[in-house]
Structures are given as C-alpha cells and as structure tokens.
N, C-alpha and C. Protein backbone atom coordinates (compact mmCIF):
# COMPACT_ATOMS: atom_id res chain seq x y z
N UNK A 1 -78.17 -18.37 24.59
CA UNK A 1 -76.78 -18.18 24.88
C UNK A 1 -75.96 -19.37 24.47
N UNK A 2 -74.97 -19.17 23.99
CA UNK A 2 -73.91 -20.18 23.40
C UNK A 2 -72.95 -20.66 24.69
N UNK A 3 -72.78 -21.89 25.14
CA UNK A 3 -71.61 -22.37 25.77
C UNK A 3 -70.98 -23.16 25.27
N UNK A 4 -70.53 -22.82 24.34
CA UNK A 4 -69.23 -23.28 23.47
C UNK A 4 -68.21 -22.88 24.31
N UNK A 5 -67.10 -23.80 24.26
CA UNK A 5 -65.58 -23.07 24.69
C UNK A 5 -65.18 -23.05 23.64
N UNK A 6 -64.51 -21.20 23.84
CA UNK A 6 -64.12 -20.49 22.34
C UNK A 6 -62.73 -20.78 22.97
N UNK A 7 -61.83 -21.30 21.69
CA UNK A 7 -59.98 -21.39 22.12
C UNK A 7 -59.81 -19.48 21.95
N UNK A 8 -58.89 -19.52 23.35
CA UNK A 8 -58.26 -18.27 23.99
C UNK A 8 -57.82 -17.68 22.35
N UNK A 9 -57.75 -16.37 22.28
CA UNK A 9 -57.09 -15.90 21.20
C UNK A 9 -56.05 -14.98 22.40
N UNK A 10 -54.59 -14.89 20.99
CA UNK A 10 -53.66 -13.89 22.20
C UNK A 10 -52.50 -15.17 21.91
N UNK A 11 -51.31 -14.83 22.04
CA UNK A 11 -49.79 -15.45 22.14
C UNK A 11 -50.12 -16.23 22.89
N UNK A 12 -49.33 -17.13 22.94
CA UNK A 12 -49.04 -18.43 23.52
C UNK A 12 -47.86 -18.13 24.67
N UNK A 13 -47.69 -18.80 26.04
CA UNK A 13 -46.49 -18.85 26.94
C UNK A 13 -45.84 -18.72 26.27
N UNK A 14 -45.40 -19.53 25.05
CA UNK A 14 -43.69 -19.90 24.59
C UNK A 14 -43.28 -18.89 23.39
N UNK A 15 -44.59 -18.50 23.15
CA UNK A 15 -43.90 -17.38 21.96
C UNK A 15 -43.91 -16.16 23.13
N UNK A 16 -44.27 -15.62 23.82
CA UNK A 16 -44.06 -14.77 25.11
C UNK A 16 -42.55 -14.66 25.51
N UNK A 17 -42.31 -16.08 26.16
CA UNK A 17 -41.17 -16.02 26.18
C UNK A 17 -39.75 -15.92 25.78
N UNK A 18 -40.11 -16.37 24.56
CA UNK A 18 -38.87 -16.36 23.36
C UNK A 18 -38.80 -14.84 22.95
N UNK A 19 -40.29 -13.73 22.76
CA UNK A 19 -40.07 -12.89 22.75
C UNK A 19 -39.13 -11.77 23.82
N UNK A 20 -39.21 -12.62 24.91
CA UNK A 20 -38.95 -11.48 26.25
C UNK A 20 -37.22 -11.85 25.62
N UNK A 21 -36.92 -13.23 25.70
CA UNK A 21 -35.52 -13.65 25.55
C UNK A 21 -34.85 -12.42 24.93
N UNK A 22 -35.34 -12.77 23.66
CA UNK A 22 -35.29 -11.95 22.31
C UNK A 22 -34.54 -10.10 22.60
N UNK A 23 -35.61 -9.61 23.49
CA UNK A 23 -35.62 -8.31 23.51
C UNK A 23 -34.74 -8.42 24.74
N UNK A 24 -34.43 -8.89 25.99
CA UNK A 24 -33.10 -9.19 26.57
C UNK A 24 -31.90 -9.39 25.77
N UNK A 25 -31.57 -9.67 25.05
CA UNK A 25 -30.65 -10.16 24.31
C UNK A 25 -29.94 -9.10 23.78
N UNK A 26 -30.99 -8.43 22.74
CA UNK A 26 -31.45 -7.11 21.75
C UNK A 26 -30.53 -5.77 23.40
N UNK A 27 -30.95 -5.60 24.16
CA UNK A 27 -31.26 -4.80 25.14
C UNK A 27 -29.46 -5.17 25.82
N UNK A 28 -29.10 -6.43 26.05
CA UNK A 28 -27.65 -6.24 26.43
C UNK A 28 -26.74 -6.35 25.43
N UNK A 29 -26.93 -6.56 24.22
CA UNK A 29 -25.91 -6.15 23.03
C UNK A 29 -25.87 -4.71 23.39
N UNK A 30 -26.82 -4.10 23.08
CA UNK A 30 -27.07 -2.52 23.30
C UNK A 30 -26.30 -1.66 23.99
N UNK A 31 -26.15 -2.67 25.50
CA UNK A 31 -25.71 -1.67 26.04
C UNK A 31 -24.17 -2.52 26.06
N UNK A 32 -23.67 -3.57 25.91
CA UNK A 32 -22.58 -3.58 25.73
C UNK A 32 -21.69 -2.55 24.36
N UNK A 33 -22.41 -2.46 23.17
CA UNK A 33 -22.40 -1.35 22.29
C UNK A 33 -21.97 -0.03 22.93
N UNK A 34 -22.98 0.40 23.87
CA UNK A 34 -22.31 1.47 24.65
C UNK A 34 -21.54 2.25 25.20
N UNK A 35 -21.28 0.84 26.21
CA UNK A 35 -19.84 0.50 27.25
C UNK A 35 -18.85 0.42 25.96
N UNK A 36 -18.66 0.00 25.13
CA UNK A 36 -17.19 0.39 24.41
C UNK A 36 -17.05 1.94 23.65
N UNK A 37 -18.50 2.50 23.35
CA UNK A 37 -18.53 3.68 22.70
C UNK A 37 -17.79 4.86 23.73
N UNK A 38 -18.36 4.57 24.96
CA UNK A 38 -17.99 5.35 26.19
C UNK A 38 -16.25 4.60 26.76
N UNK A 39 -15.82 3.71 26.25
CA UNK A 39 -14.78 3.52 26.79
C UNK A 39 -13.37 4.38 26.61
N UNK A 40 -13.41 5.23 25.79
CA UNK A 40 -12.34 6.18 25.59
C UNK A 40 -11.50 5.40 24.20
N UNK A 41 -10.19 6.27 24.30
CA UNK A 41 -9.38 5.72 23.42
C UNK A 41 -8.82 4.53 23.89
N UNK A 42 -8.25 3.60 22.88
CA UNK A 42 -7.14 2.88 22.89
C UNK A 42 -6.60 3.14 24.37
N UNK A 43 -6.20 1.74 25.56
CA UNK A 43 -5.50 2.83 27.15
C UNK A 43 -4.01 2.30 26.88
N UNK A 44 -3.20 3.75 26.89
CA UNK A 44 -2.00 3.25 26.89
C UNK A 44 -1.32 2.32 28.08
N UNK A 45 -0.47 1.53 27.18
CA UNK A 45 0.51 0.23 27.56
C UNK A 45 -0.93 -0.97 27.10
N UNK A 46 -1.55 -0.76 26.36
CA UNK A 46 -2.30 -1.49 25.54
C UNK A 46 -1.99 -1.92 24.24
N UNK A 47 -1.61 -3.06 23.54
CA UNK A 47 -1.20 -3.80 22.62
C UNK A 47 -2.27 -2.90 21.35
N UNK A 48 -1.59 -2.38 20.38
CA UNK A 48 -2.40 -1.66 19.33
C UNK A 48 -2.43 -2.77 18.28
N UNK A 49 -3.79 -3.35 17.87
CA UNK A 49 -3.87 -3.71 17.07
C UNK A 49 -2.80 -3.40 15.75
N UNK A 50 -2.75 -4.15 14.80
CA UNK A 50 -1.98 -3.91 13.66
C UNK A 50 -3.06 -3.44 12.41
N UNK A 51 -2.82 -2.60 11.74
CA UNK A 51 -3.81 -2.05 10.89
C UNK A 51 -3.02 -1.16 9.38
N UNK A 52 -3.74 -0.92 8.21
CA UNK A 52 -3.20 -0.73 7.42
C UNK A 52 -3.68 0.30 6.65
N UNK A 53 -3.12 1.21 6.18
CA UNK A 53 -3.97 2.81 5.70
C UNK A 53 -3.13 3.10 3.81
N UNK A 54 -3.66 3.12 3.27
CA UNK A 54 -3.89 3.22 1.82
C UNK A 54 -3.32 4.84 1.44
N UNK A 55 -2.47 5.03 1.29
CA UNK A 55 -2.09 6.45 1.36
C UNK A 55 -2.97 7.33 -0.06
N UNK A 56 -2.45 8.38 0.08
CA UNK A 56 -3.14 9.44 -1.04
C UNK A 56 -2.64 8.66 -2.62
N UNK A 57 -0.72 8.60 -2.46
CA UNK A 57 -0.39 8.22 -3.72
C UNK A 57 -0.34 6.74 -3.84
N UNK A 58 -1.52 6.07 -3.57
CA UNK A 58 -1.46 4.39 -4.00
C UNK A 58 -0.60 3.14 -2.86
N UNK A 59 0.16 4.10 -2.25
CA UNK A 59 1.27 2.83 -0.99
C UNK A 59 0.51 2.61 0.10
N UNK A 60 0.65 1.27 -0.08
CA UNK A 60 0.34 1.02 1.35
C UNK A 60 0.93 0.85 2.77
N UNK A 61 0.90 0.62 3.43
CA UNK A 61 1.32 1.34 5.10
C UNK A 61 0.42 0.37 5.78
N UNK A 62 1.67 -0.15 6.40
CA UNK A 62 1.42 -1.73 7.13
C UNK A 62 2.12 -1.33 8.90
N UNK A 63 1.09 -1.24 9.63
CA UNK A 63 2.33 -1.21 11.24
C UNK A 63 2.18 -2.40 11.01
N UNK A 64 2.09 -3.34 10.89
CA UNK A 64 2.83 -4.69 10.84
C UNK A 64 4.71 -4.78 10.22
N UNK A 65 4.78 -3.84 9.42
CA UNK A 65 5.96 -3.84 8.41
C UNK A 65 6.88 -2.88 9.46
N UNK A 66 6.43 -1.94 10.42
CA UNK A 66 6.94 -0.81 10.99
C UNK A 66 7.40 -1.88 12.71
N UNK A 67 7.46 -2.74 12.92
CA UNK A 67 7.62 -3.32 14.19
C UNK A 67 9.02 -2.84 14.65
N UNK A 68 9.28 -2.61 15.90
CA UNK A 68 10.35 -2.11 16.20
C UNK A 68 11.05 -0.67 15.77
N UNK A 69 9.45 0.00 15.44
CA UNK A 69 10.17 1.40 15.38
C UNK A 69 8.84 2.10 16.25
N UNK A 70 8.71 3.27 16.58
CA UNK A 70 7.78 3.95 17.30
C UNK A 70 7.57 4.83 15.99
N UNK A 71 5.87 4.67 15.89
CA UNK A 71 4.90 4.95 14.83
C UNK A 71 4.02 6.08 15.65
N UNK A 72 3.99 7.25 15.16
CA UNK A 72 3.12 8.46 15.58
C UNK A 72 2.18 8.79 14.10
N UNK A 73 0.67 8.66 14.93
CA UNK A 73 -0.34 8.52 13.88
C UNK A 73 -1.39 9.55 14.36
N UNK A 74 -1.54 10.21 13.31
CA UNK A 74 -2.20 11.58 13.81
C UNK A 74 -3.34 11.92 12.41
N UNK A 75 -4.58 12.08 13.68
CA UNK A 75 -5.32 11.98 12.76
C UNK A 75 -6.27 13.55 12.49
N UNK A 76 -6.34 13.98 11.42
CA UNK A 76 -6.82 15.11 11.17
C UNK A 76 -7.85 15.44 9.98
N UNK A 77 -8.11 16.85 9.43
CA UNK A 77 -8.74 16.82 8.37
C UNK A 77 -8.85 17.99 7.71
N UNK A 78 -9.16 18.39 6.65
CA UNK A 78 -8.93 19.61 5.90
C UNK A 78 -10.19 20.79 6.73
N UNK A 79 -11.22 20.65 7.33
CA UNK A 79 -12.10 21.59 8.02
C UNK A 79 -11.45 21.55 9.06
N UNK A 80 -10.20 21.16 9.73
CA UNK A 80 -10.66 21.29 10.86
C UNK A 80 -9.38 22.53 11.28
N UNK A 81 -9.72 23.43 11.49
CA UNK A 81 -8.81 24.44 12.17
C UNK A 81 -7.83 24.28 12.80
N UNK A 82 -7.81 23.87 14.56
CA UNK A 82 -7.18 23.15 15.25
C UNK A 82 -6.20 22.18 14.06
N UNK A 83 -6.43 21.77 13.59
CA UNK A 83 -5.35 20.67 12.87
C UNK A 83 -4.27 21.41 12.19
N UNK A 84 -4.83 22.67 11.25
CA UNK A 84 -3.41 23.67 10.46
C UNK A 84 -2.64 24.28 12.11
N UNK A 85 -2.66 24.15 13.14
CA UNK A 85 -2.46 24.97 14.08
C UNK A 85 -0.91 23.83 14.23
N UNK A 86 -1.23 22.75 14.00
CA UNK A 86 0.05 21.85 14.16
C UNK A 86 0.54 21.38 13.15
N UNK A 87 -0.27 21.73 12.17
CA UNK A 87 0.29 20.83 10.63
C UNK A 87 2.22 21.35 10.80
N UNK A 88 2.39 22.49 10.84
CA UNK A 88 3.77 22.24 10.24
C UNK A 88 4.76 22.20 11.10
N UNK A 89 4.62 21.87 12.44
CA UNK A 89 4.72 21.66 13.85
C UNK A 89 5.25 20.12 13.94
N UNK A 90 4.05 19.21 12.94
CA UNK A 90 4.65 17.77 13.15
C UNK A 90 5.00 17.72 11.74
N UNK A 91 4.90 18.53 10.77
CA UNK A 91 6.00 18.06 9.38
C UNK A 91 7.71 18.76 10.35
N UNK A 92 7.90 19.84 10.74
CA UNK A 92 9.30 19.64 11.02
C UNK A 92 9.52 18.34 11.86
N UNK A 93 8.62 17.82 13.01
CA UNK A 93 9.00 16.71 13.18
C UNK A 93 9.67 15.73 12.82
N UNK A 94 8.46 15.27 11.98
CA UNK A 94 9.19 14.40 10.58
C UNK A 94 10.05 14.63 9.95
N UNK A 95 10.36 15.59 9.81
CA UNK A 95 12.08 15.52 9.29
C UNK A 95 13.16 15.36 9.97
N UNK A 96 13.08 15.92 11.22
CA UNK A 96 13.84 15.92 12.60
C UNK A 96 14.02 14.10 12.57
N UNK A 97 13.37 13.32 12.60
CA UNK A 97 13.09 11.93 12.81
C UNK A 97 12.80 11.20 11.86
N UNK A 98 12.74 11.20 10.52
CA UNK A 98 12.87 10.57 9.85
C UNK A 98 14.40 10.34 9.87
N UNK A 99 15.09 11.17 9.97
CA UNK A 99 16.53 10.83 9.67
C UNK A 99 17.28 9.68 10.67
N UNK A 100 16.56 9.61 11.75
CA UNK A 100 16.83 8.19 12.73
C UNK A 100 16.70 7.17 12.06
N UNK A 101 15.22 7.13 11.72
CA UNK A 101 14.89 5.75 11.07
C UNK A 101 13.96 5.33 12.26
N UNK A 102 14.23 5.72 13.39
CA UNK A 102 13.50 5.06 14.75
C UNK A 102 11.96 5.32 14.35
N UNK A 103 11.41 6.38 14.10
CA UNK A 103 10.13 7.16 14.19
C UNK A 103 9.83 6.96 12.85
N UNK A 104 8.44 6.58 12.63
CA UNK A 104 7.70 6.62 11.17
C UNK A 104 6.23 7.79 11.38
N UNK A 105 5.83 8.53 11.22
CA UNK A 105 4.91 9.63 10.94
C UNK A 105 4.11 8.57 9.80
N UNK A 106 2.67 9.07 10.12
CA UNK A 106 1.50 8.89 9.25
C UNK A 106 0.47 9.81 10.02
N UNK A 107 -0.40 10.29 8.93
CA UNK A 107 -1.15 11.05 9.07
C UNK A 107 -2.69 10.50 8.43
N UNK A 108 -4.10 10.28 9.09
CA UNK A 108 -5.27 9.86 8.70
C UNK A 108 -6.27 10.82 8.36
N UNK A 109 -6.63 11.10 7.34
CA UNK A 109 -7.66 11.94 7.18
C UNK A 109 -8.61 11.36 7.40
N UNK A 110 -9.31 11.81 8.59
CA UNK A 110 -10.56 11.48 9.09
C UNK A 110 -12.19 12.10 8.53
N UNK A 111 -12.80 11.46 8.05
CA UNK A 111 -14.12 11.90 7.35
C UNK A 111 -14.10 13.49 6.39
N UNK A 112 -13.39 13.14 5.67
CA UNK A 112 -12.71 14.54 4.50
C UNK A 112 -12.78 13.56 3.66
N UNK A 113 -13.23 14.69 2.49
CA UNK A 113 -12.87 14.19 0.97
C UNK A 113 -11.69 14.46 0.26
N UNK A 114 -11.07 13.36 -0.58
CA UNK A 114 -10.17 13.21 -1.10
C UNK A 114 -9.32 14.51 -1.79
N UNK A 115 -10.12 15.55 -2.40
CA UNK A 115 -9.72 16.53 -2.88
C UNK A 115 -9.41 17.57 -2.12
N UNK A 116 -10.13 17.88 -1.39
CA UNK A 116 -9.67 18.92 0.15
C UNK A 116 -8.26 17.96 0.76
N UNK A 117 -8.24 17.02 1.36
CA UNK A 117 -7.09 16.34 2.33
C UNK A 117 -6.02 16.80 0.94
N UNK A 118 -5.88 16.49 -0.41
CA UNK A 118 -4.61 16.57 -0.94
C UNK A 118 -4.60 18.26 -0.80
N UNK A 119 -5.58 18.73 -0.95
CA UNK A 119 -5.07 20.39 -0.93
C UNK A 119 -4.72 21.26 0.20
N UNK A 120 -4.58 20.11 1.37
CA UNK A 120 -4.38 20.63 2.41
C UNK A 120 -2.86 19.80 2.69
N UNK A 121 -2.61 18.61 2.48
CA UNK A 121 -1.59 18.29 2.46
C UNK A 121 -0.06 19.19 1.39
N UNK A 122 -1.12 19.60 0.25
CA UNK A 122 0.04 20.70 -0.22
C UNK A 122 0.32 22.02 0.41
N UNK A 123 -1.27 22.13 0.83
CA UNK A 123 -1.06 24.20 1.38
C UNK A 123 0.00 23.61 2.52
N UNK A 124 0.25 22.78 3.61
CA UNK A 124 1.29 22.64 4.64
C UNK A 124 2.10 21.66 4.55
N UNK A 125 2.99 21.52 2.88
CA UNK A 125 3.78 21.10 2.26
C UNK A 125 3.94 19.35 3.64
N UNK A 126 3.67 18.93 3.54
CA UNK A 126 3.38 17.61 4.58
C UNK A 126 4.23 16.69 3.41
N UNK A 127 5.09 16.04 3.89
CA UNK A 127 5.83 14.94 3.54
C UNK A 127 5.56 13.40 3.95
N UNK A 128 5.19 13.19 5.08
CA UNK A 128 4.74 11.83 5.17
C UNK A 128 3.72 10.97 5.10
N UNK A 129 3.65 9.94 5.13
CA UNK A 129 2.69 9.39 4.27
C UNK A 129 1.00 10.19 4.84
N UNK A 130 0.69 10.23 4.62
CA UNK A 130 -0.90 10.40 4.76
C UNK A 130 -2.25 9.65 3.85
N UNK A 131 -3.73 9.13 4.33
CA UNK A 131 -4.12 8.52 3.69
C UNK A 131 -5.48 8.80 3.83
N UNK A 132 -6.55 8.26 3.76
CA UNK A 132 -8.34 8.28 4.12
C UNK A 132 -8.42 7.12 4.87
N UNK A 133 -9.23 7.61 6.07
CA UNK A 133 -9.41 6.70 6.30
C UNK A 133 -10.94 5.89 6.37
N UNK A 134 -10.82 5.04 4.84
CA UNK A 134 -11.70 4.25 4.41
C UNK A 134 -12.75 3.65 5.20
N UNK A 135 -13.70 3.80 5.80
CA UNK A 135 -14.70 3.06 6.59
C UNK A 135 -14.46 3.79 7.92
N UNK A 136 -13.81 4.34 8.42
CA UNK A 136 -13.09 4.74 9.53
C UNK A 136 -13.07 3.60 10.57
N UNK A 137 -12.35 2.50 9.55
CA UNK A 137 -11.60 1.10 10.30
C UNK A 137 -10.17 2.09 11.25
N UNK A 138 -9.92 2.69 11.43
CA UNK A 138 -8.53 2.77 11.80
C UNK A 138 -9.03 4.20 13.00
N UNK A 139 -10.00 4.78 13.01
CA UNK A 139 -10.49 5.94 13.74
C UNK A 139 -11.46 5.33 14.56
N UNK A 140 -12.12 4.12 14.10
CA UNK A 140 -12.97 3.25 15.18
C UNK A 140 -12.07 2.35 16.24
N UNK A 141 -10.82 2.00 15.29
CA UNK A 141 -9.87 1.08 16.69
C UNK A 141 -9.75 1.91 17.69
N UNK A 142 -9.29 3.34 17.43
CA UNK A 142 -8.79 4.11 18.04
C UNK A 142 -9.82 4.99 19.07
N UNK A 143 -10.94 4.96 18.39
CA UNK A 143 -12.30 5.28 18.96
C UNK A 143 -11.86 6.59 19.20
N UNK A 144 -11.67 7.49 18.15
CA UNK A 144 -11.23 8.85 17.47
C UNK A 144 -12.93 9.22 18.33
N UNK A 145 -13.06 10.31 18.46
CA UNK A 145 -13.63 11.42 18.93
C UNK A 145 -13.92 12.59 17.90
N UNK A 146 -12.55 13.33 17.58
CA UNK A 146 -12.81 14.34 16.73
C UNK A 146 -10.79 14.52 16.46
N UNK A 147 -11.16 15.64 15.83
CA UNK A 147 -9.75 15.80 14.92
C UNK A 147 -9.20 17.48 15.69
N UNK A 148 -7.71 17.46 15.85
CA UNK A 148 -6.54 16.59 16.11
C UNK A 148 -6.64 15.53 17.38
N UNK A 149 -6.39 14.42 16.55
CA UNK A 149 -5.71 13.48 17.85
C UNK A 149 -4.50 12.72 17.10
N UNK A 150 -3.70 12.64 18.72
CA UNK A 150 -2.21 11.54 17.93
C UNK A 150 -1.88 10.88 19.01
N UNK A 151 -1.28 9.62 18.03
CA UNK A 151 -1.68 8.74 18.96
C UNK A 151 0.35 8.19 18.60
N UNK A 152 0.63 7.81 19.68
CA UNK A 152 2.59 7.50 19.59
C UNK A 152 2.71 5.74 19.92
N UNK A 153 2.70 5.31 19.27
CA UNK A 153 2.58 3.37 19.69
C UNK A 153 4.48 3.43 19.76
N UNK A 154 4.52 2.62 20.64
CA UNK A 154 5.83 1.96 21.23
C UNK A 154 6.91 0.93 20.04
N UNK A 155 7.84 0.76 20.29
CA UNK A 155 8.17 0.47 19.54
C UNK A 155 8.14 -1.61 19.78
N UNK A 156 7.32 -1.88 21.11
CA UNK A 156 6.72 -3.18 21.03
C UNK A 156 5.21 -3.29 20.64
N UNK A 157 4.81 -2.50 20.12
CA UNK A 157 3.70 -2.54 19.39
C UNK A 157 2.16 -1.76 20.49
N UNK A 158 2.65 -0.89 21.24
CA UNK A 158 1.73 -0.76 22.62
C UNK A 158 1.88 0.44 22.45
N UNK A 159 0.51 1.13 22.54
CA UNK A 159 0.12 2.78 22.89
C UNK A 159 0.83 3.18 23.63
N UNK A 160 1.86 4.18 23.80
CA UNK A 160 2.73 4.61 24.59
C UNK A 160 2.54 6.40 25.37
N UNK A 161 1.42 6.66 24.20
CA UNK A 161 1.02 7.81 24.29
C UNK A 161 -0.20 8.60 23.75
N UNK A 162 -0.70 9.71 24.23
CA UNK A 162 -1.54 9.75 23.10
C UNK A 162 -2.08 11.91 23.46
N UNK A 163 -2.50 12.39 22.56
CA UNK A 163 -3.00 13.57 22.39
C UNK A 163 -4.15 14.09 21.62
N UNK A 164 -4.81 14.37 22.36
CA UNK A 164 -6.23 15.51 22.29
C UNK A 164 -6.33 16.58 22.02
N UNK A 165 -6.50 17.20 20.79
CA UNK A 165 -6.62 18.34 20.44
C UNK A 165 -4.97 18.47 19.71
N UNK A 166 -4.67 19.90 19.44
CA UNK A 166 -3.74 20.33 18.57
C UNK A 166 -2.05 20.24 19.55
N UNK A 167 -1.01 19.93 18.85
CA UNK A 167 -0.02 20.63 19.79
C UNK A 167 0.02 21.58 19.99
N UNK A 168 0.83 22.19 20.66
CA UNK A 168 1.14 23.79 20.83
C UNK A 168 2.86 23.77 20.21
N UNK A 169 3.46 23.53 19.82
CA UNK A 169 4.49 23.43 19.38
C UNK A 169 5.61 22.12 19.04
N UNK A 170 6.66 22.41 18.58
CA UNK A 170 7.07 21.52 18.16
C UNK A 170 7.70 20.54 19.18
N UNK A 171 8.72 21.69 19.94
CA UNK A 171 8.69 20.96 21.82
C UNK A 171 8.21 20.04 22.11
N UNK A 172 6.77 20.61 22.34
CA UNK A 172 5.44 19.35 22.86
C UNK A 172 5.68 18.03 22.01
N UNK A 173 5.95 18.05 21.13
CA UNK A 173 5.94 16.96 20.13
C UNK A 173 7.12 16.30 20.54
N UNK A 174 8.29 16.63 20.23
CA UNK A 174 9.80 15.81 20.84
C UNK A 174 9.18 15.62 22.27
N UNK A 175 9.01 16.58 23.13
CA UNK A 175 8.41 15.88 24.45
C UNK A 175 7.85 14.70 24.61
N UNK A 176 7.27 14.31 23.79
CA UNK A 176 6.08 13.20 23.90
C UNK A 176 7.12 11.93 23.14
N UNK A 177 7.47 12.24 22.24
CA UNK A 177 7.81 11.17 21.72
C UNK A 177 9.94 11.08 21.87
N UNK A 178 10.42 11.35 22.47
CA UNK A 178 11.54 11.66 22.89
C UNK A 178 12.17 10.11 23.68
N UNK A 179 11.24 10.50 24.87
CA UNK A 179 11.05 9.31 26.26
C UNK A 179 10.66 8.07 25.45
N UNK A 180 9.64 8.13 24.63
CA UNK A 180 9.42 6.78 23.64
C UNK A 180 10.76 6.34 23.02
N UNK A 181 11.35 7.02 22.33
CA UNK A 181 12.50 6.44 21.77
C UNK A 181 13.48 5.69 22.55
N UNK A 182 13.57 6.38 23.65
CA UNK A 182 15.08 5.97 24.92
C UNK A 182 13.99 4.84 25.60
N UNK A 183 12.92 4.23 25.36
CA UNK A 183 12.57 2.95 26.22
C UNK A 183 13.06 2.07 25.51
C-alpha cells in the first residue's frame, strides 16, 4: 500500500468563491433586467427622454427641436389591424392641430418593413411625419408592448398622457390632448 499524500484534486476555496460571486452578480443583473421589463410604460409626469426618429422621406425629427410644444407619438404598423381602426382618426387630428403650431404628430413604425409602412402610410393618406423605428431605440424608451400605443408628452418635456390599444374616435383624441394644450 502506498502512503503518499496525493494533493486534493477539485477547485480551490478562492476559485469557489469568485465563482459563487460571479453567478450572484450574473443572477441580480438578471433580475434587475426584469424589474424594468415588467415596469410598464414611461409613468406619466415623468421627464421623456429626448430622442430622434429618421422619417420615411430622409428628415429628421428631433423632440429636442419640438420643446415647448406638446408632441403626440403614436406608434403602429402595417399588420396591425387595430392601428387602420385609428389611422384616419389621428390624420384628421393632425390637421385640426397642425394649424396651432402647439401640437406636432409623429408616427413610429414599430417592427414593419419599410415597404409595407409606406404603403400603408399612402392607403390612409397620413401626412405627418412618420418613420422606423431603427433598433427599436424609441419603442424600448417607451417600453412599447404592442401596436397601437400613443403616447402625448407635455409641452415641458413630461409624459402627460398615454394610450393602449386603438382610439375609438376622433373625440377621444382632442379629449386627451385638449387639457394638454390649456396646461
């Protein structure tokens, strides 16, 4: 029989531990990841980031450039049903309010391809700007869900409002954004 002392095989304390660190670490990123996935939209009287959307015809669209006006940003897409249900609901809008100057309309096509969003922007003759939204930098601030949503920022730069699913008319729309103007 051999009585040699054989050195232990197997990790060491300190690589043990650095591993446990490691996977703690790994494990509350995670769930902080979570906690914002589950946090909802943007909460109104919340400061909206400033962000910038690349329209269909080449302009760009700065709410940085729009300060002091109330910006309604509505985000939609050529599949999505619910969305033609208001398309021409918030184009009379936009005309109603463009003529203030107070209100700027933009519209985000959310995960649609370029050729559908323009052919849907013509079938419901849509006038204001509309764009892709590239990376869905501008549907992740907003922590978009699904399509229709619109979202009405203040004219101090703060979520003032916001909507889930389609309008039901044009009403609903001055409703919402009406009270925004007179603050």
């Amino acid at each position: 029989m051999e009585n040699e002392t054989t050195p232990k095989k197997g990790l060491s304390r300190t690589t043990i531990i650095v591993a446990f660190a490691i996977l703690l670490g790994f494990l509350a990123l995670l769930g902080w990841g979570l906690r914002n996935a589950q946090a909802g939209p943007v909460q109104v009287g919340q400061k909206v980031p400033t962000f910038d959307l690349t329209t269909f015809d080449g302009e760009v669209v700065s709410t940085s450039d729009l300060q002091g006006k109330v910006i309604v940003v509505n985000f939609w897409a050529s599949w999505c049903k619910p969305c033609e249900q208001e398309a021409a609901d918030l184009e009379r809008a936009w005309q109603i309010y463009k003529e203030t100057d107070d209100v700027y309309f933009f519209g985000v096509a959310y995960v649609d391809i370029e050729p559908k969003s323009r052919a849907y922007i013509e079938k419901f003759n849509i006038t204001y700007p509309n764009g892709p939204d590239l990376r869905t930098t501008i549907s992740t601030m907003f922590r978009v869900r699904g399509v229709p949503e619109t979202y009405i920022i203040d004219r101090q730069g703060k979520l003032a409002a916001f909507k889930i699913g389609p309008y039901s008319s044009l009403g609903e729309i001055q409703a919402m954004i009406d009270p925004i103007i007179l603050q």
